[in-house]
PDB file of N, CA and C in Angstrom:
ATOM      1  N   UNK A   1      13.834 -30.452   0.052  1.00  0.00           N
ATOM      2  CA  UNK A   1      13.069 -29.320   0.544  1.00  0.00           C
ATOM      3  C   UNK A   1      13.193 -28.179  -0.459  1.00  0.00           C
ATOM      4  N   UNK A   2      12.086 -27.544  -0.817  1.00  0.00           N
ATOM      5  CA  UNK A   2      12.237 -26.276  -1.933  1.00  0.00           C
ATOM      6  C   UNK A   2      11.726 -25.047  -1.194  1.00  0.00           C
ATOM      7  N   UNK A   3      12.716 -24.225  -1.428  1.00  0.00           N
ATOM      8  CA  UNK A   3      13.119 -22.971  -0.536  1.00  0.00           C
ATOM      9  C   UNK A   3      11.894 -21.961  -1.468  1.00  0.00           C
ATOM     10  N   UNK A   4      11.407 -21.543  -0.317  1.00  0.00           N
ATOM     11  CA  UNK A   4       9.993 -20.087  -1.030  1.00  0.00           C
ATOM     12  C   UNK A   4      10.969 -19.194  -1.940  1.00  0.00           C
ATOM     13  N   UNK A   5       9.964 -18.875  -2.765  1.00  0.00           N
ATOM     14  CA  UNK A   5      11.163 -17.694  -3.689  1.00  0.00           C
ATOM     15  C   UNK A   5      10.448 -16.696  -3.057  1.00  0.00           C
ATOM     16  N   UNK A   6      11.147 -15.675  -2.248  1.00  0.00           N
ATOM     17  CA  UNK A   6      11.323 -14.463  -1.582  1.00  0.00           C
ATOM     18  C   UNK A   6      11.679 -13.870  -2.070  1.00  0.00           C
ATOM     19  N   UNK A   7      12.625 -13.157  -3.707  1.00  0.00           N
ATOM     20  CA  UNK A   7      13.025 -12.572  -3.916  1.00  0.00           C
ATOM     21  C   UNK A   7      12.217 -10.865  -4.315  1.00  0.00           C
ATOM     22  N   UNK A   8      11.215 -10.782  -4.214  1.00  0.00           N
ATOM     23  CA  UNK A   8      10.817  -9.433  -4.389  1.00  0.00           C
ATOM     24  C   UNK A   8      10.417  -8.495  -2.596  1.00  0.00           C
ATOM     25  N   UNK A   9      10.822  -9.497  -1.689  1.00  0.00           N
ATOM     26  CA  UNK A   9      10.483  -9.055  -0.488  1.00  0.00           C
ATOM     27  C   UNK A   9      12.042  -9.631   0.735  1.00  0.00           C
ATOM     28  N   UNK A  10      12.709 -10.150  -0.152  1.00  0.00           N
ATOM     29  CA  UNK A  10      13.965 -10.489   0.922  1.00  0.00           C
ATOM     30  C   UNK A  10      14.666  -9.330   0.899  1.00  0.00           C
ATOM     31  N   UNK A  11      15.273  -8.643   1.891  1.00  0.00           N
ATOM     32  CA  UNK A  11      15.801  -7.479   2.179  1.00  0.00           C
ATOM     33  C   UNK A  11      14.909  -5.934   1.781  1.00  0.00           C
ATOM     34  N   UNK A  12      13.729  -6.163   1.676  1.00  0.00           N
ATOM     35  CA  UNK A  12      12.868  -5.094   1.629  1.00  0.00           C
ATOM     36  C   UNK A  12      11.461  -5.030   2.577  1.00  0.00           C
ATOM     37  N   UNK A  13      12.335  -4.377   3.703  1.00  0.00           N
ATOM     38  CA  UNK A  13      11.539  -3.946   4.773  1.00  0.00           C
ATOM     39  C   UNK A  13       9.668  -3.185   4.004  1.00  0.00           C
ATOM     40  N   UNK A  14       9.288  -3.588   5.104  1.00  0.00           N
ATOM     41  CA  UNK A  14       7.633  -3.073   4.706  1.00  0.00           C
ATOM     42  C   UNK A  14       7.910  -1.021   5.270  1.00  0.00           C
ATOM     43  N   UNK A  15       7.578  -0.117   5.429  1.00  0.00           N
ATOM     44  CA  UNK A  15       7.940   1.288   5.745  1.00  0.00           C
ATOM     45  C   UNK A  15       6.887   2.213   5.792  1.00  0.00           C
ATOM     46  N   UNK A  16       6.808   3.077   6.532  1.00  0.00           N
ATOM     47  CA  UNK A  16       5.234   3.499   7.030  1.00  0.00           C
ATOM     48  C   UNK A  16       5.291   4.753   6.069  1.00  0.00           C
ATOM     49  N   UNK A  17       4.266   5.079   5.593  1.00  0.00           N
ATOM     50  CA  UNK A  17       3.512   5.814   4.648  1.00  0.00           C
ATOM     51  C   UNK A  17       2.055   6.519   4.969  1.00  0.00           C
ATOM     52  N   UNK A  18       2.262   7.997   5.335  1.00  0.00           N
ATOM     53  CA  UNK A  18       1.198   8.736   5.277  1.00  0.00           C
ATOM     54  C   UNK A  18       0.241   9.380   4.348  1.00  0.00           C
ATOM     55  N   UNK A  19      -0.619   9.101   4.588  1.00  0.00           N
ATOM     56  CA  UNK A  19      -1.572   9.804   3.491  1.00  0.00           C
ATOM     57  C   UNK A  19      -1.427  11.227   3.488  1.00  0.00           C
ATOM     58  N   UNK A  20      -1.471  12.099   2.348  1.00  0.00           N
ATOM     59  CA  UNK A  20      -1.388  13.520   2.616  1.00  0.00           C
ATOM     60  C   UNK A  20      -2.520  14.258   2.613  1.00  0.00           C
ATOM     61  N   UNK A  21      -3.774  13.685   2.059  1.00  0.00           N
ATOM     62  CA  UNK A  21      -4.712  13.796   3.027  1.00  0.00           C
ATOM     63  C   UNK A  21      -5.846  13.808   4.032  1.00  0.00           C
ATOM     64  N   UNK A  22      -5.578  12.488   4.290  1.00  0.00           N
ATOM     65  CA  UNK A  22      -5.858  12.488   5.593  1.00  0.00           C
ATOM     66  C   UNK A  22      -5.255  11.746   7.050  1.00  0.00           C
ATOM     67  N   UNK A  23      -4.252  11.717   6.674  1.00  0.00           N
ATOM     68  CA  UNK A  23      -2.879  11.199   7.693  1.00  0.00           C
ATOM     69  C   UNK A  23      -2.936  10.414   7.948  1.00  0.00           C
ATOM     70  N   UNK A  24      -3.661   9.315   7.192  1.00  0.00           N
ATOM     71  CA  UNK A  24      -3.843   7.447   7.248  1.00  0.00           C
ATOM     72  C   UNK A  24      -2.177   7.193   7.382  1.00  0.00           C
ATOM     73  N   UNK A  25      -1.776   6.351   8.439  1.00  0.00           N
ATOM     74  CA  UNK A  25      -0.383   5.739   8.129  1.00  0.00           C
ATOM     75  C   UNK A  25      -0.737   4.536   7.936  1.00  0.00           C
ATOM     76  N   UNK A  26       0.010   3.628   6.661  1.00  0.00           N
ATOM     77  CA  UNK A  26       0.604   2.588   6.413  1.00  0.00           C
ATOM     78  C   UNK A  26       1.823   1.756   6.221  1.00  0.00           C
ATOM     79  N   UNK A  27       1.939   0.792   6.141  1.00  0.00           N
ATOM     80  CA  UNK A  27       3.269   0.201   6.009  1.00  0.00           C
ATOM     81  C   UNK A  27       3.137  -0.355   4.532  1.00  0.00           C
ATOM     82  N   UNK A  28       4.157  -0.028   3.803  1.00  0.00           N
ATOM     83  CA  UNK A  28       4.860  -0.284   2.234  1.00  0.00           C
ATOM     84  C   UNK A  28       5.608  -0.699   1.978  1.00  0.00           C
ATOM     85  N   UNK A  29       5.766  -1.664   0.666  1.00  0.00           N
ATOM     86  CA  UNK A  29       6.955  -2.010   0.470  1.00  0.00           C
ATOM     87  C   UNK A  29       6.505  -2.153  -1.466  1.00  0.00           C
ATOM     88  N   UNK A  30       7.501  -1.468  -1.880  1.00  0.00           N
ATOM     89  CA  UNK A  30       7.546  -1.642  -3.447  1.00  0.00           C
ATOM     90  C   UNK A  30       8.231  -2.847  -3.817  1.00  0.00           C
ATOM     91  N   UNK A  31       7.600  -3.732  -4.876  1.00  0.00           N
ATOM     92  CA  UNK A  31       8.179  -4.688  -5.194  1.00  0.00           C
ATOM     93  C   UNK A  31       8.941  -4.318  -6.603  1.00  0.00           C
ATOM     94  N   UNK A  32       8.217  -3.563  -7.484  1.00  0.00           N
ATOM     95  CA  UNK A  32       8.726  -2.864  -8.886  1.00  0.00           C
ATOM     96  C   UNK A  32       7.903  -1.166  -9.147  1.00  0.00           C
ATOM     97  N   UNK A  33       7.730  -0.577 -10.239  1.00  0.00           N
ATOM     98  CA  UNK A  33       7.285   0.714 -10.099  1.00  0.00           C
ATOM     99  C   UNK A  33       5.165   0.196 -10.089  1.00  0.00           C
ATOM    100  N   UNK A  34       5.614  -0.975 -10.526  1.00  0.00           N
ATOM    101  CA  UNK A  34       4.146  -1.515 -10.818  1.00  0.00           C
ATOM    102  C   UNK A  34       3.663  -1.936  -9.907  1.00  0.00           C
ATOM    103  N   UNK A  35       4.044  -2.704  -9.121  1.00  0.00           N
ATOM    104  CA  UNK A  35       3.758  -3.225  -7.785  1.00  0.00           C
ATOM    105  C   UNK A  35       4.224  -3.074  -6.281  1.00  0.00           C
ATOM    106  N   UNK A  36       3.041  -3.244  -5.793  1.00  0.00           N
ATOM    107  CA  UNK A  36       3.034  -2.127  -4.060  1.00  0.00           C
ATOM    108  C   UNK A  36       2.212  -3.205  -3.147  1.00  0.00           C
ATOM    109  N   UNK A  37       2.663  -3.267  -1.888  1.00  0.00           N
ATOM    110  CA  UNK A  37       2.489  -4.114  -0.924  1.00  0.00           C
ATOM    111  C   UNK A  37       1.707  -3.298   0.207  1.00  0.00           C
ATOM    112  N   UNK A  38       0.662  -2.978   0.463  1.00  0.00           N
ATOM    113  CA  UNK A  38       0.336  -2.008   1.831  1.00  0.00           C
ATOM    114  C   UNK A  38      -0.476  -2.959   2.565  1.00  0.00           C
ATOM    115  N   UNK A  39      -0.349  -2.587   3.751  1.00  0.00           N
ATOM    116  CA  UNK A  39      -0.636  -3.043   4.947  1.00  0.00           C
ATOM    117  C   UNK A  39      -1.504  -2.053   5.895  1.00  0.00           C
ATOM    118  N   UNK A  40      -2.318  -2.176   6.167  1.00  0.00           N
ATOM    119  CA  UNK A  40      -3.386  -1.251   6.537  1.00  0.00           C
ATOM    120  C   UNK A  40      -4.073  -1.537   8.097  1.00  0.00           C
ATOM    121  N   UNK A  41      -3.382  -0.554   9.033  1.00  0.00           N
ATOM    122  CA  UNK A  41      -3.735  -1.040  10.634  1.00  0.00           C
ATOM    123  C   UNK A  41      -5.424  -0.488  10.667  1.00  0.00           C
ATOM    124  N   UNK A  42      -6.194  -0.780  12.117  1.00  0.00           N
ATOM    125  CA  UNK A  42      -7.279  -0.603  12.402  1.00  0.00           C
ATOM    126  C   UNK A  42      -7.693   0.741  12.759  1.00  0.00           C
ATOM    127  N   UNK A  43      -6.580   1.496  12.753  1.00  0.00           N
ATOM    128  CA  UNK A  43      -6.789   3.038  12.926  1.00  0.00           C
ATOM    129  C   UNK A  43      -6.584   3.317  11.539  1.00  0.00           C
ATOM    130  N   UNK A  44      -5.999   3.080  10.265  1.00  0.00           N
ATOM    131  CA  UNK A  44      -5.636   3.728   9.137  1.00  0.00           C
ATOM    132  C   UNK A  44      -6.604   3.432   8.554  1.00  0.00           C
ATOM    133  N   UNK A  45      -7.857   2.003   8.513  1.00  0.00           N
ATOM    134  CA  UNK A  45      -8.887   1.992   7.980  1.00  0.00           C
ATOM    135  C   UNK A  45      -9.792   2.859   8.705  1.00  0.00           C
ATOM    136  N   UNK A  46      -9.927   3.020   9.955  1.00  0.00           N
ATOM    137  CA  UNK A  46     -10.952   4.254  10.375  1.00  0.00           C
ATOM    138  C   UNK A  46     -10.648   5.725   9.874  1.00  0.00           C
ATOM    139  N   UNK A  47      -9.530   5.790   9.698  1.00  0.00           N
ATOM    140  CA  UNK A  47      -8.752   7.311   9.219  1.00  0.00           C
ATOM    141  C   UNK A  47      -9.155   7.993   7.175  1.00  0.00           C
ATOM    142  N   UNK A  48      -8.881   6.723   6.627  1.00  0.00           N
ATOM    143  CA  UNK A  48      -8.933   6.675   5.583  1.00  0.00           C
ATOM    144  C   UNK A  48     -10.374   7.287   4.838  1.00  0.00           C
ATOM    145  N   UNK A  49     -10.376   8.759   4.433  1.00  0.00           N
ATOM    146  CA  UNK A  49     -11.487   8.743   3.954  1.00  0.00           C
ATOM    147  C   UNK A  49     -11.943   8.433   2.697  1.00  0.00           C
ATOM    148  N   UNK A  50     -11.855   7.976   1.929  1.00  0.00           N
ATOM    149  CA  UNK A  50     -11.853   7.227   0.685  1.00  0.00           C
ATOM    150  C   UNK A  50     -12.431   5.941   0.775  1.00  0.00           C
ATOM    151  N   UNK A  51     -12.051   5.235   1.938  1.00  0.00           N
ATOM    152  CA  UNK A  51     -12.157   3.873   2.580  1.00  0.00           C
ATOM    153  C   UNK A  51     -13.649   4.233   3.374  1.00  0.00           C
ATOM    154  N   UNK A  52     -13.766   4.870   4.180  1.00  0.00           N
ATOM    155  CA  UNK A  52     -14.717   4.937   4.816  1.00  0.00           C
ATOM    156  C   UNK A  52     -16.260   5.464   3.838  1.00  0.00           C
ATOM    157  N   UNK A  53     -16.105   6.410   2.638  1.00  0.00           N
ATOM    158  CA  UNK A  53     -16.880   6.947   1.859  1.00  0.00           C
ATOM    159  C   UNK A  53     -17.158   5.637   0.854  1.00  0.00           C
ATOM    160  N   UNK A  54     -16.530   4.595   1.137  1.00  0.00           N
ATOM    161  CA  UNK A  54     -16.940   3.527  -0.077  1.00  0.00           C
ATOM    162  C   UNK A  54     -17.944   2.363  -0.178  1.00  0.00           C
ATOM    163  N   UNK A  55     -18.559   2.062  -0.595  1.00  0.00           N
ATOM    164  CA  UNK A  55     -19.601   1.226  -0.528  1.00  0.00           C
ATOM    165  C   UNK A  55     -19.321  -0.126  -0.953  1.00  0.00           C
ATOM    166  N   UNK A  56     -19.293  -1.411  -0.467  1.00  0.00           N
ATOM    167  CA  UNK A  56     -18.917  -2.337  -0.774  1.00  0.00           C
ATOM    168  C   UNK A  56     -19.946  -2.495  -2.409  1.00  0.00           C
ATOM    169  N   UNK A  57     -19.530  -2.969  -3.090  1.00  0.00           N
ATOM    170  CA  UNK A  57     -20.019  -3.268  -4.575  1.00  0.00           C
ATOM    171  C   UNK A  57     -20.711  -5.082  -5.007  1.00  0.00           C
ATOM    172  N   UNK A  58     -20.790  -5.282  -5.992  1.00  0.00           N
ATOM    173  CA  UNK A  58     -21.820  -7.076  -6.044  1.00  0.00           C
ATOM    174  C   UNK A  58     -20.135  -7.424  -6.455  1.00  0.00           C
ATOM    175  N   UNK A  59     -20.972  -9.212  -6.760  1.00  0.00           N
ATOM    176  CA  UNK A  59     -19.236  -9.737  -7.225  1.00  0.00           C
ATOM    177  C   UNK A  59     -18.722 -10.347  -6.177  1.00  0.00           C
ATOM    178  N   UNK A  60     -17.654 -11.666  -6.415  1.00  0.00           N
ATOM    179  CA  UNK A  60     -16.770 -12.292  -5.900  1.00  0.00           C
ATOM    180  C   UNK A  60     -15.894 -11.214  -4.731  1.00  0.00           C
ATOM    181  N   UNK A  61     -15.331 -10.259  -4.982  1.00  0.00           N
ATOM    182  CA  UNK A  61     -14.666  -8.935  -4.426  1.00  0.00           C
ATOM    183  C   UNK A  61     -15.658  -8.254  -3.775  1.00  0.00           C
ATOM    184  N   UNK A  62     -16.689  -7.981  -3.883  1.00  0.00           N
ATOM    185  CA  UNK A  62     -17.998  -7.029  -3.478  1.00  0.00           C
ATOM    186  C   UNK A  62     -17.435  -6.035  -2.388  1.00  0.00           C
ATOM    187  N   UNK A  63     -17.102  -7.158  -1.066  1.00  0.00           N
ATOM    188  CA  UNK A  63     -16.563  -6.403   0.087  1.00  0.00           C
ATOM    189  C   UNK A  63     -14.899  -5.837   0.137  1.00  0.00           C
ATOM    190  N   UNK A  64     -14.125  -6.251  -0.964  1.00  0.00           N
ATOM    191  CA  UNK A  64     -12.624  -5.407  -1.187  1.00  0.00           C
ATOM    192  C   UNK A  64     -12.742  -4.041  -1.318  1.00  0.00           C
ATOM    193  N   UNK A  65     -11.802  -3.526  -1.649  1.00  0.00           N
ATOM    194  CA  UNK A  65     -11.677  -1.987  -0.727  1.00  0.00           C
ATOM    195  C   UNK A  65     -10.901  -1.867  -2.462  1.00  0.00           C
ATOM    196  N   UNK A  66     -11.184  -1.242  -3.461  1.00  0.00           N
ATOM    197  CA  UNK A  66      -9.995  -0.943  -4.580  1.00  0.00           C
ATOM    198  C   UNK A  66      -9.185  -0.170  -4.255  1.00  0.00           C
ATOM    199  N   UNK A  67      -8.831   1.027  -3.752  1.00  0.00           N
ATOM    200  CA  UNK A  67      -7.855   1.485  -3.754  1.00  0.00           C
ATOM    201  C   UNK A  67      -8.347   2.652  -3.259  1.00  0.00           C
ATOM    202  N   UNK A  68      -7.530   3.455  -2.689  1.00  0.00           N
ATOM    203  CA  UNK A  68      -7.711   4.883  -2.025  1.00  0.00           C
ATOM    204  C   UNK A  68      -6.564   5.799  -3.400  1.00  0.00           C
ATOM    205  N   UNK A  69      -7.375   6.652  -3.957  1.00  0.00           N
ATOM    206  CA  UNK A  69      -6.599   7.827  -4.781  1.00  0.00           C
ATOM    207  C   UNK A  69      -4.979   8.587  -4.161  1.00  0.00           C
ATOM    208  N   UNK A  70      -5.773   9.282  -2.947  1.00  0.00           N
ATOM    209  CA  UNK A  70      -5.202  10.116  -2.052  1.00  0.00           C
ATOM    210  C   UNK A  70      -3.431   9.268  -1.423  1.00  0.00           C
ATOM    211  N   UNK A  71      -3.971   8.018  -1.029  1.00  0.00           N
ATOM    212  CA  UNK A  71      -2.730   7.528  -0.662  1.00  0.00           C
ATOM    213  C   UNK A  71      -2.299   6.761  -1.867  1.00  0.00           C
ATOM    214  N   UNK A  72      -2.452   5.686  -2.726  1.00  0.00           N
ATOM    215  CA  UNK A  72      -1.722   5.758  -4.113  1.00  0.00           C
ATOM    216  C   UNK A  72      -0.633   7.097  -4.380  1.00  0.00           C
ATOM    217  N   UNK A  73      -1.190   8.505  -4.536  1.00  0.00           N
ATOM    218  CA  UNK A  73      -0.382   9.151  -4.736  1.00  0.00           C
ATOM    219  C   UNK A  73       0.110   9.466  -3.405  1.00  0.00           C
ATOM    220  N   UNK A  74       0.279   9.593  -2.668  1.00  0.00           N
ATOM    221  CA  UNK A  74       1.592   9.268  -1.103  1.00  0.00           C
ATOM    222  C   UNK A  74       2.524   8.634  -1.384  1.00  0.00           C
ATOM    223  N   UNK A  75       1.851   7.390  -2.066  1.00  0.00           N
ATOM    224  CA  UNK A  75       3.249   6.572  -1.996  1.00  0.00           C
ATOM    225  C   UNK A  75       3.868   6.487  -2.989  1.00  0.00           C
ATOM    226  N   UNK A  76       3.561   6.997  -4.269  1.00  0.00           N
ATOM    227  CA  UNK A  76       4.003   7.025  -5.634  1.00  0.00           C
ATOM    228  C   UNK A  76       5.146   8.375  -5.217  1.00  0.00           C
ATOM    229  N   UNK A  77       4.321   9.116  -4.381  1.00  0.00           N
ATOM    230  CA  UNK A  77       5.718  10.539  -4.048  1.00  0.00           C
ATOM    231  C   UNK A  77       6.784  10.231  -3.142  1.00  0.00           C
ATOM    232  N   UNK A  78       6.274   9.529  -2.461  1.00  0.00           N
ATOM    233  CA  UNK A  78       7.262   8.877  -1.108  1.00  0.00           C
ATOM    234  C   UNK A  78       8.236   7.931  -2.214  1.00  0.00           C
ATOM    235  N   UNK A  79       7.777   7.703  -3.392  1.00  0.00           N
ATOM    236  CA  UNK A  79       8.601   6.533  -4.190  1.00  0.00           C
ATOM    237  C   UNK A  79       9.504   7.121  -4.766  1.00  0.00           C
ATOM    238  N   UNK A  80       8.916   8.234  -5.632  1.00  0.00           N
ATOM    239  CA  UNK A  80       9.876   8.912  -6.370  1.00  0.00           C
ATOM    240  C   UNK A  80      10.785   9.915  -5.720  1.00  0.00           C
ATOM    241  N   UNK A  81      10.378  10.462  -4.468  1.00  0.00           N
ATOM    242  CA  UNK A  81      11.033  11.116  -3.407  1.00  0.00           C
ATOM    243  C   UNK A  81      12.581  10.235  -2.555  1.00  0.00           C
ATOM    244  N   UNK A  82      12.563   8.893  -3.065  1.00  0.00           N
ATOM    245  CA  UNK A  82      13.906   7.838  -2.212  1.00  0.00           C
ATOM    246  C   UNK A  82      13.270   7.763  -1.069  1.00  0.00           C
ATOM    247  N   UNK A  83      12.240   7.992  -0.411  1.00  0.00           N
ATOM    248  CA  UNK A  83      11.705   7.506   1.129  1.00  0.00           C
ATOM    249  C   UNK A  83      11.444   6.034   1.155  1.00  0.00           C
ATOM    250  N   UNK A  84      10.363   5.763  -0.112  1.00  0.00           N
ATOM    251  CA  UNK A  84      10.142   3.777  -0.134  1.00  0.00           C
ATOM    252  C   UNK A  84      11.413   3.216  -1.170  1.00  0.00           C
ATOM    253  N   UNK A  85      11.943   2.444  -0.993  1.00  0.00           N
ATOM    254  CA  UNK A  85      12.998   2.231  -2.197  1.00  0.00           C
ATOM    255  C   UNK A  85      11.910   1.448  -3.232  1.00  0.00           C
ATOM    256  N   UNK A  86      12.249   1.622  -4.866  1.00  0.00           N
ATOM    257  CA  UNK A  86      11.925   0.801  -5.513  1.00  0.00           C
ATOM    258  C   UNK A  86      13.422  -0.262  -5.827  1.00  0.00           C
ATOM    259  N   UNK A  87      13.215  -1.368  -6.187  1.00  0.00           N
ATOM    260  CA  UNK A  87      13.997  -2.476  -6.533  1.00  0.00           C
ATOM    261  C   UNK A  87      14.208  -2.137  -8.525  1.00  0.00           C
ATOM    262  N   UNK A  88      15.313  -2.513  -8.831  1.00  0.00           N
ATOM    263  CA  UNK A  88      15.625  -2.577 -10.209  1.00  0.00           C
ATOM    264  C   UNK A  88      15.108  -4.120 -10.472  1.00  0.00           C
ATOM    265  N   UNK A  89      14.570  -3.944 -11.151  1.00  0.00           N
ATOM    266  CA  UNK A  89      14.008  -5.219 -11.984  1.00  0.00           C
ATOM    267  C   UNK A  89      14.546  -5.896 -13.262  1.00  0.00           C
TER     268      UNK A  89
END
């Protein structure tokens, strides 16, 4: 039997993260300074204005969501602030 490699998510809880502004909460978890895990409930996509102002685009992805500005930097401050832990790599 071959055991999942978990190691960028074993002992690193997912942790809720507000947008600053517009008070979208999510759940986070940093895997390195490069990589970020969010989780996005059915109220934080209605909340999200970035998300809601976006137009799905053509392409394989068309209907993906790239990224919200506003919360990126939430959680980059929540990162560098010790609120989300980052992992040493």
């Amino acid at each position: 039997m071959t055991r999942q490699d978990n190691r960028l998510t074993d002992g690193t809880p997912m942790l809720p993260v507000r947008c600053h502004q517009c008070g979208a909460g999510v759940q986070v978890r940093k895997a390195s300074w490069q990589q970020t895990s969010v989780q996005w409930s059915a109220e934080a996509v209605l909340a999200c204005l970035e998300r809601r102002a976006s137009v799905p685009g053509d392409g394989p992805n068309g209907s993906a969501f790239p990224a919200c500005e506003a919360l990126r930097e939430s959680i980059r401050r929540a990162a560098l602030d010790g609120v989300i832990p980052v992992p040493d790599n």
